[in-house]
N, C-alpha and C. Protein backbone atom coordinates (compact mmCIF):
# COMPACT_ATOMS: atom_id res chain seq x y z
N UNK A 1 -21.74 6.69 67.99
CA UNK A 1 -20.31 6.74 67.75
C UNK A 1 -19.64 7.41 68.93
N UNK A 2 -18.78 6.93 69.05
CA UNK A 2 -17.48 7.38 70.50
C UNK A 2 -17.38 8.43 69.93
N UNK A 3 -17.07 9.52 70.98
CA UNK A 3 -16.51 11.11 71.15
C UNK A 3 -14.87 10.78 71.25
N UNK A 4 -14.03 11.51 70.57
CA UNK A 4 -12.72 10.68 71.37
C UNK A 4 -12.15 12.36 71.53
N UNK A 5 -12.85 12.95 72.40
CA UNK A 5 -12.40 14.51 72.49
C UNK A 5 -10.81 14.47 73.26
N UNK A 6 -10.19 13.74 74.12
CA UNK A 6 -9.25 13.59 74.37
C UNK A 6 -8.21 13.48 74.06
N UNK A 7 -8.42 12.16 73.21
CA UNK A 7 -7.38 11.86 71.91
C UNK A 7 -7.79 13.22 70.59
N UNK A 8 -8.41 13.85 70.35
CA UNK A 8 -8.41 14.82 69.46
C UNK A 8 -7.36 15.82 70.48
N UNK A 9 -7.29 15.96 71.50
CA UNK A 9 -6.45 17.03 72.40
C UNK A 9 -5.24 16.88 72.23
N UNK A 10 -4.94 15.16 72.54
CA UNK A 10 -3.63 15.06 72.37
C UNK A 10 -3.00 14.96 71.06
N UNK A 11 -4.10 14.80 70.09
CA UNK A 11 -3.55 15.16 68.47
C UNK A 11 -3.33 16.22 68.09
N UNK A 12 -4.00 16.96 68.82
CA UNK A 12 -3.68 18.56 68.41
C UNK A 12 -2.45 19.13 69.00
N UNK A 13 -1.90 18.60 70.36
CA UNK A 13 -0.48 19.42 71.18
C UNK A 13 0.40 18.83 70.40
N UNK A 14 -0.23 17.47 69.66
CA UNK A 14 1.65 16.71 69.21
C UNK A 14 1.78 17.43 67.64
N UNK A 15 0.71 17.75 67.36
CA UNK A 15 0.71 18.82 65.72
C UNK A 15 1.45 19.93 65.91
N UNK A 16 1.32 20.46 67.20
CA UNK A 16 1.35 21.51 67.26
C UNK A 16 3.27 21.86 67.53
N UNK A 17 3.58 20.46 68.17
CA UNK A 17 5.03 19.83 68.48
C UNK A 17 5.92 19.70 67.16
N UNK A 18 5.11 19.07 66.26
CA UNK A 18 5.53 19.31 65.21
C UNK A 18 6.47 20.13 64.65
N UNK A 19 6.25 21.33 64.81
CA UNK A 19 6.98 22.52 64.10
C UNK A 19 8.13 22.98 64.97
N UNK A 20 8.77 22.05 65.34
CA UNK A 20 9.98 21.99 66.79
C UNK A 20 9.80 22.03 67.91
N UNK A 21 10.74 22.26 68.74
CA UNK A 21 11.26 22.45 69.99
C UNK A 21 10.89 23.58 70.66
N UNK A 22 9.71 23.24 71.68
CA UNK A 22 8.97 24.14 72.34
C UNK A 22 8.99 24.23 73.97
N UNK A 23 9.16 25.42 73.93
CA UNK A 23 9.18 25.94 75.79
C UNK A 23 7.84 25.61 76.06
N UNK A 24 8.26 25.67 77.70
CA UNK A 24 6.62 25.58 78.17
C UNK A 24 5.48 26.66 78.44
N UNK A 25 6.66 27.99 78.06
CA UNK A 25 6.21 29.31 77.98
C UNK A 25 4.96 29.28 76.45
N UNK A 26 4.92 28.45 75.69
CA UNK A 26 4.92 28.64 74.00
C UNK A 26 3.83 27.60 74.23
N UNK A 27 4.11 25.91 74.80
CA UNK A 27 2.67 25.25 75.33
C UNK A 27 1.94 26.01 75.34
N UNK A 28 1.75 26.34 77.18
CA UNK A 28 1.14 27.02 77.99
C UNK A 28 0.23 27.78 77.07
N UNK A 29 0.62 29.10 76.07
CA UNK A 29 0.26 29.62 75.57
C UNK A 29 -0.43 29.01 74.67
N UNK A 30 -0.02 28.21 73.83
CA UNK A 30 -0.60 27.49 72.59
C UNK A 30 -2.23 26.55 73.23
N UNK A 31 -2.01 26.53 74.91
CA UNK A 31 -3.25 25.32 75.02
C UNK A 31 -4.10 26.49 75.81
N UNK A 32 -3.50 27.48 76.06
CA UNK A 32 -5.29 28.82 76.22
C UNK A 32 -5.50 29.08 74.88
N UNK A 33 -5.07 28.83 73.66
CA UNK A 33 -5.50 29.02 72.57
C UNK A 33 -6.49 28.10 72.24
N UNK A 34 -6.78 26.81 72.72
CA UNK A 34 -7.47 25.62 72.62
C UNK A 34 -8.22 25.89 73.12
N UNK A 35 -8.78 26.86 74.41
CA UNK A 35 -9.98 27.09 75.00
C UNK A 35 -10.71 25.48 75.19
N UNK A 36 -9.49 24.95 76.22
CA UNK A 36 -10.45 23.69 76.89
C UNK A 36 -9.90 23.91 78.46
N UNK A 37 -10.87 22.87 79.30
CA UNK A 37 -11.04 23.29 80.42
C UNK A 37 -10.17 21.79 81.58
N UNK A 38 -9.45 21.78 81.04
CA UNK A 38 -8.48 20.76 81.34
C UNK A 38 -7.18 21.51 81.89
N UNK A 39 -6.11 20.58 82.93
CA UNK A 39 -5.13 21.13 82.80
C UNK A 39 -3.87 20.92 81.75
N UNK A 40 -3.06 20.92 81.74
CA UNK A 40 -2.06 20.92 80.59
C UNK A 40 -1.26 19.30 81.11
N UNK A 41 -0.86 19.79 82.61
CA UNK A 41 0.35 18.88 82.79
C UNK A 41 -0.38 17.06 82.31
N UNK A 42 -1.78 16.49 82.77
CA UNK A 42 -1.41 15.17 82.44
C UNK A 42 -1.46 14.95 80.69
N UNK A 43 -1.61 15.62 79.86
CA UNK A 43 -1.57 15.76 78.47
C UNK A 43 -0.39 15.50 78.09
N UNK A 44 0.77 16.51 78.33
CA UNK A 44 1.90 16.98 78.44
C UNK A 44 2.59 15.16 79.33
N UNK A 45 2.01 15.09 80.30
CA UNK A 45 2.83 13.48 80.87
C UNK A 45 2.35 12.37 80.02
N UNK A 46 1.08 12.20 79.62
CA UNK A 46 0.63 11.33 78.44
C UNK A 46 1.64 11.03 77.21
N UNK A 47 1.79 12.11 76.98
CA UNK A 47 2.72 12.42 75.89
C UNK A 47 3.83 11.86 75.86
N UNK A 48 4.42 12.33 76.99
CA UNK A 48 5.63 11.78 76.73
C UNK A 48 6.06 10.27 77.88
N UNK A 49 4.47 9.83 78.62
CA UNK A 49 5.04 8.65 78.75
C UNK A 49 4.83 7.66 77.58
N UNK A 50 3.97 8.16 76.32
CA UNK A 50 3.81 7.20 75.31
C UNK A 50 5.15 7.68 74.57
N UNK A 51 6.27 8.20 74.87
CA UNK A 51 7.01 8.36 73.73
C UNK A 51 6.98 8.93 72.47
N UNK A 52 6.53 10.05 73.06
CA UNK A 52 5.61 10.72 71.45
C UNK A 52 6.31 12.10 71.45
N UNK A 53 6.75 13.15 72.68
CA UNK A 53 6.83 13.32 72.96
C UNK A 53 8.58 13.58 74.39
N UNK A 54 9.65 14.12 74.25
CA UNK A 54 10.72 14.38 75.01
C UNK A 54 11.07 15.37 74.99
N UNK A 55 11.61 15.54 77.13
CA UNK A 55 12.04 17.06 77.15
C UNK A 55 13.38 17.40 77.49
N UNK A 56 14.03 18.20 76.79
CA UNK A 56 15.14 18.80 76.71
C UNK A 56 16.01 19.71 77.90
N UNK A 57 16.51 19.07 78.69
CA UNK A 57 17.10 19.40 80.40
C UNK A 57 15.43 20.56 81.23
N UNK A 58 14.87 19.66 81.06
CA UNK A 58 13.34 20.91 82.02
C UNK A 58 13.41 22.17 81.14
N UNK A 59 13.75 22.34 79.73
CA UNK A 59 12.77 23.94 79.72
C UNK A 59 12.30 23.33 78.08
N UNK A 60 12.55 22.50 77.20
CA UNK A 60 12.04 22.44 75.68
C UNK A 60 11.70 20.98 75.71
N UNK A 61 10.79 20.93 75.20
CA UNK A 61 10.12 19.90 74.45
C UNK A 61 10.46 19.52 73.07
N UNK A 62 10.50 18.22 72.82
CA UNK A 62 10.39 17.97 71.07
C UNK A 62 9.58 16.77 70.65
N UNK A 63 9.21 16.95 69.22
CA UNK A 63 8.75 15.76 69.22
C UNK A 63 9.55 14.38 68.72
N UNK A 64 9.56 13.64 69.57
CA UNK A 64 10.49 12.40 68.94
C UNK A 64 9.71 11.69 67.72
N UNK A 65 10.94 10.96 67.05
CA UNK A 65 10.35 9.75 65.97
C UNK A 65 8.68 9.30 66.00
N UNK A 66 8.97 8.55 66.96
CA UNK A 66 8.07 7.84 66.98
C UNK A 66 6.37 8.62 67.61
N UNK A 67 6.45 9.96 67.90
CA UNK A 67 5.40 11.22 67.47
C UNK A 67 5.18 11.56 66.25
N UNK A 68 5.78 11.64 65.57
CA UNK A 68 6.01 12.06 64.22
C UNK A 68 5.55 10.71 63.56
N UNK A 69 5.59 9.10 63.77
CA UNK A 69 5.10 8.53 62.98
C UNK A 69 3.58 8.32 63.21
N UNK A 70 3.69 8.38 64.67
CA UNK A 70 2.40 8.08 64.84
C UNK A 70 1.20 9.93 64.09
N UNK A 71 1.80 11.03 63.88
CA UNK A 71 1.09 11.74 63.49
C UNK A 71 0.62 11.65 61.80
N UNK A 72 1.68 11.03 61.22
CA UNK A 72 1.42 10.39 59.95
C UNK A 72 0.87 9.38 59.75
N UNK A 73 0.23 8.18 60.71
CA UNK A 73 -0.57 7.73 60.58
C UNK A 73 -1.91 7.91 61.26
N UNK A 74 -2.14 8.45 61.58
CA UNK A 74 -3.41 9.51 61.73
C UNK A 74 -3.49 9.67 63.25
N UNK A 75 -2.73 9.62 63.90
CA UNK A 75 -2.94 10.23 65.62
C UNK A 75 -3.35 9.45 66.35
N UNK A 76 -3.29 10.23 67.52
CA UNK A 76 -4.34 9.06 68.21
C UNK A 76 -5.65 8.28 67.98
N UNK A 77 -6.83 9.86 67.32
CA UNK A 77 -7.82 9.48 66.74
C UNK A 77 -7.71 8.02 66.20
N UNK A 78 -7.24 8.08 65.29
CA UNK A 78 -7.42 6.87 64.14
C UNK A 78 -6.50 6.03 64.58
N UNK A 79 -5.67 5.69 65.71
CA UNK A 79 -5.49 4.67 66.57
C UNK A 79 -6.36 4.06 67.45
N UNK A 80 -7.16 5.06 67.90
CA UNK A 80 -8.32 4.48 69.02
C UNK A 80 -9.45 3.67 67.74
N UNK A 81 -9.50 4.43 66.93
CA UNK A 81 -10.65 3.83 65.53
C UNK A 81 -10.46 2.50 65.20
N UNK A 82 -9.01 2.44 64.89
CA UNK A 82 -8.41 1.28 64.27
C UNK A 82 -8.75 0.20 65.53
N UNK A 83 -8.60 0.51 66.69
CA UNK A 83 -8.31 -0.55 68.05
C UNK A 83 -10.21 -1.13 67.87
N UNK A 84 -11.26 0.16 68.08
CA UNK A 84 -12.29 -0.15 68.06
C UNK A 84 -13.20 -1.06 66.59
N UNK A 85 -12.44 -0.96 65.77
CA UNK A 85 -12.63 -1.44 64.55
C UNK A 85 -12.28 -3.00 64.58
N UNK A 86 -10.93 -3.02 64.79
CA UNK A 86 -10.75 -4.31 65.25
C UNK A 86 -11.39 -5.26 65.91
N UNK A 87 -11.87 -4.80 67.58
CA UNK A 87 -12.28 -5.19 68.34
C UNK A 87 -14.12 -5.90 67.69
N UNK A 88 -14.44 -4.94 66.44
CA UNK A 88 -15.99 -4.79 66.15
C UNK A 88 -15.98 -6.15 65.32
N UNK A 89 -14.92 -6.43 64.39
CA UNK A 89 -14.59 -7.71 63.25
C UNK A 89 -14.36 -8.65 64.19
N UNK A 90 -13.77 -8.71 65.45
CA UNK A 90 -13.21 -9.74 66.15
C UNK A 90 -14.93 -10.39 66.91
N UNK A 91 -15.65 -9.75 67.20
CA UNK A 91 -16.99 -10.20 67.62
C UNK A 91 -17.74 -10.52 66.78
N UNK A 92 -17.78 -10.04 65.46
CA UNK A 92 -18.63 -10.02 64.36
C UNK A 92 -18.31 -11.87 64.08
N UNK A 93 -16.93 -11.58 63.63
CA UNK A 93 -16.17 -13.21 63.50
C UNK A 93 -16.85 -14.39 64.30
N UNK A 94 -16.76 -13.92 65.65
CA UNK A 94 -16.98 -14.80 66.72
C UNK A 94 -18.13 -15.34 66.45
N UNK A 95 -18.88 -14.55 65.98
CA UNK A 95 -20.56 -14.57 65.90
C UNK A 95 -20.71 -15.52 65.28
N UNK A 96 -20.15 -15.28 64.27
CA UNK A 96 -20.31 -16.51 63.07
C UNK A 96 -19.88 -17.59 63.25
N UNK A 97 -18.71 -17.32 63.69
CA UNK A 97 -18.16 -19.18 64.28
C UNK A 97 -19.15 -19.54 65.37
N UNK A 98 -20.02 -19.20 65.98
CA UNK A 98 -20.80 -19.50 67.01
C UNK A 98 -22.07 -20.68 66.14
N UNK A 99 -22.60 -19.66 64.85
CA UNK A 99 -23.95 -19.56 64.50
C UNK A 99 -22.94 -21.02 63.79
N UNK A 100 -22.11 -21.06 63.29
CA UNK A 100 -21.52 -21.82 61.89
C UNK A 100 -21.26 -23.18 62.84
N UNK A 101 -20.69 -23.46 63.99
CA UNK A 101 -21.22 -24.19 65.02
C UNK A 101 -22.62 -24.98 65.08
N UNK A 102 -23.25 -24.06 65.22
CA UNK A 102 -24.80 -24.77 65.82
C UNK A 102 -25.31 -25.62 64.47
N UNK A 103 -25.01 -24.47 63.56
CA UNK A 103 -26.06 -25.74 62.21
C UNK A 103 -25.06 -26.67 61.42
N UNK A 104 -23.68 -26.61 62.08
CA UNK A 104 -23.13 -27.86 61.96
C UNK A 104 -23.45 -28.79 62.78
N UNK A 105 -24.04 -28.59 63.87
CA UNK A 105 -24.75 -29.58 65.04
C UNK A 105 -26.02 -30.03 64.73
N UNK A 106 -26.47 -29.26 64.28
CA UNK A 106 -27.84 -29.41 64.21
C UNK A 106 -28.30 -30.01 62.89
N UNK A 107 -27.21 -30.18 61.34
CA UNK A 107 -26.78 -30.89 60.14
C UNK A 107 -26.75 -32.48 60.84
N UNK A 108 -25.40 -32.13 61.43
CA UNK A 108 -24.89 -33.51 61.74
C UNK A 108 -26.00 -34.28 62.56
N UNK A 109 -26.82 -33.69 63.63
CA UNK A 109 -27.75 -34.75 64.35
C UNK A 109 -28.90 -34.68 63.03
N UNK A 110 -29.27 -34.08 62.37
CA UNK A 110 -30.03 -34.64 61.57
C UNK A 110 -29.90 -36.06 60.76
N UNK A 111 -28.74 -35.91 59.91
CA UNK A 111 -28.12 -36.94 59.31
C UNK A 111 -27.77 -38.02 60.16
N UNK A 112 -27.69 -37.87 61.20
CA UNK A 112 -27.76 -39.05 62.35
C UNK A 112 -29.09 -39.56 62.38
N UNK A 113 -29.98 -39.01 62.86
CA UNK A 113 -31.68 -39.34 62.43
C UNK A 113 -31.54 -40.10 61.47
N UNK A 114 -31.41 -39.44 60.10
CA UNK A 114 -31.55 -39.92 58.98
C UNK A 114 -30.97 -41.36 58.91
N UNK A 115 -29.76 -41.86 59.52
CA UNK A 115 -28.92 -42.93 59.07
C UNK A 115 -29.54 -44.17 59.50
N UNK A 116 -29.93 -43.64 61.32
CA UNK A 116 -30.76 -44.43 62.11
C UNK A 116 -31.99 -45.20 61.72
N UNK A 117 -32.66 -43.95 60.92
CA UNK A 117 -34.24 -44.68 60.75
C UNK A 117 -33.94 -45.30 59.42
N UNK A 118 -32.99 -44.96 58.42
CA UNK A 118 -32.99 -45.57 56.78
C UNK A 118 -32.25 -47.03 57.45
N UNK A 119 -31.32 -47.32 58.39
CA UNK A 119 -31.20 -48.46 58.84
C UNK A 119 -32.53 -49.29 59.59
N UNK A 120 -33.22 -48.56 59.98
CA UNK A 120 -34.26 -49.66 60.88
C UNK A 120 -35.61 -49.44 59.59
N UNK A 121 -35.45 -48.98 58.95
CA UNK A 121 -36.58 -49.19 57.26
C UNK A 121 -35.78 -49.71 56.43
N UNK A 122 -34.73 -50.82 56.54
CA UNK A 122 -34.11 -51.31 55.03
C UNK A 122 -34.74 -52.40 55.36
N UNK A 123 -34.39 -52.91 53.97
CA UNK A 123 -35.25 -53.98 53.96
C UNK A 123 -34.17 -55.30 53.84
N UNK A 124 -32.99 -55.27 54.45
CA UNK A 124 -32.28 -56.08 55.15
C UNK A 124 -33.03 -56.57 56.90
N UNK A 125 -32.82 -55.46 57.30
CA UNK A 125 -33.25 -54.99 58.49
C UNK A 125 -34.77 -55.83 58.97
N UNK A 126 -35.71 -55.21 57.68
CA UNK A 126 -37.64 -55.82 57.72
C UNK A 126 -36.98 -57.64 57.61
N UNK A 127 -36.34 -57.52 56.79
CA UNK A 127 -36.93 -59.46 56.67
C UNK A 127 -36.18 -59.90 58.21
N UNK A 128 -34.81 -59.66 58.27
CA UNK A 128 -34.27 -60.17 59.80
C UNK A 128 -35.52 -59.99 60.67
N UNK A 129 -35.92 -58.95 60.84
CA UNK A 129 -37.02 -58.60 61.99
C UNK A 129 -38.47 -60.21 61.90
N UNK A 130 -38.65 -60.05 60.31
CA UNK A 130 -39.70 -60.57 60.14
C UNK A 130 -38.98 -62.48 59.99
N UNK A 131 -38.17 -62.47 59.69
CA UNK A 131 -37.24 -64.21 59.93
C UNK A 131 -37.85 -64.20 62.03
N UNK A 132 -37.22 -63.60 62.26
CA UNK A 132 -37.35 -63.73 63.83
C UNK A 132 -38.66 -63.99 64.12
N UNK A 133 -39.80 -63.09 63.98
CA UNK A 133 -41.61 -63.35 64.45
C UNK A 133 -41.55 -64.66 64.00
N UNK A 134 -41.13 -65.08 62.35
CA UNK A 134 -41.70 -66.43 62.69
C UNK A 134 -40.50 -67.65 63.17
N UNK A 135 -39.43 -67.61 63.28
CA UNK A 135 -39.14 -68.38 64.18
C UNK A 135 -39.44 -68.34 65.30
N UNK A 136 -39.72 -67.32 66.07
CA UNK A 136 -40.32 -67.16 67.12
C UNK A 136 -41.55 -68.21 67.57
N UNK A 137 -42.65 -67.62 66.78
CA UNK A 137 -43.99 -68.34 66.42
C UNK A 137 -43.59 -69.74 66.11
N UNK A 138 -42.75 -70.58 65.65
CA UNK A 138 -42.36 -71.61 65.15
C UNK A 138 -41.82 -72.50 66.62
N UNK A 139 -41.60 -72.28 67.40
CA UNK A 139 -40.53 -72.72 68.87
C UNK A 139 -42.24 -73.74 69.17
């Protein structure tokens, strides 16, 4: 299973956004509380180039709408889940239309066999064959 320690990072600053309008004095502080070994700023630009995220003339942050919906539907986490989930049904699918393919090919040339030889064993087929040897023999 995927680690998605990243997206858990950025679920945690926009939680943390949550509870208003934050300096960068109050970040700053809030992400040495996280004890990770990252810097702040591309988190912080992530953020708010996905729109999750807007800042208030250079000193406050907030979280916009569309942060707030995406934290109610489960964050990034369970956006990256959902994408990889998808992606897992979309091959799974494929698979089958692949396999569901072949033994429709492999049905259909049978029953082709089949049509071929029950035509050259009817017994329309035997007497024409056998009319011919002896007209043949008859010339």
């Amino acid at each position: 299973m995927r680690e998605y320690k990243y997206f858990k990072i950025l679920d945690d600053i926009l939680t943390h956004f949550n509870g208003g309008n934050l300096s960068i004095t109050e970040i700053t502080i809030y992400w040495v509380g996280l004890n990770v070994d990252f810097p702040l700023d591309p988190f912080l630009d992530k953020l708010v180039k996905d729109g999750y995220i807007s800042q208030h003339d250079s000193k406050k942050y907030f979280i916009t709408l569309e942060g707030s919906l995406l934290l109610e539907s489960g964050g990034y986490v369970s956006k990256e889940k959902s994408k990889e989930l998808l992606a897992t049904r979309v091959e799974n699918n494929e698979t089958r239309v692949r396999r569901a393919t072949i033994w429709a090919a492999i049905v259909g040339g049978l029953l082709l066999i089949w049509e071929i030889v029950s035509f050259f064993l009817s017994k329309p087929f035997i007497e024409m064959i056998q009319s011919n040897i002896k007209n043949f023999f008859k010339l």
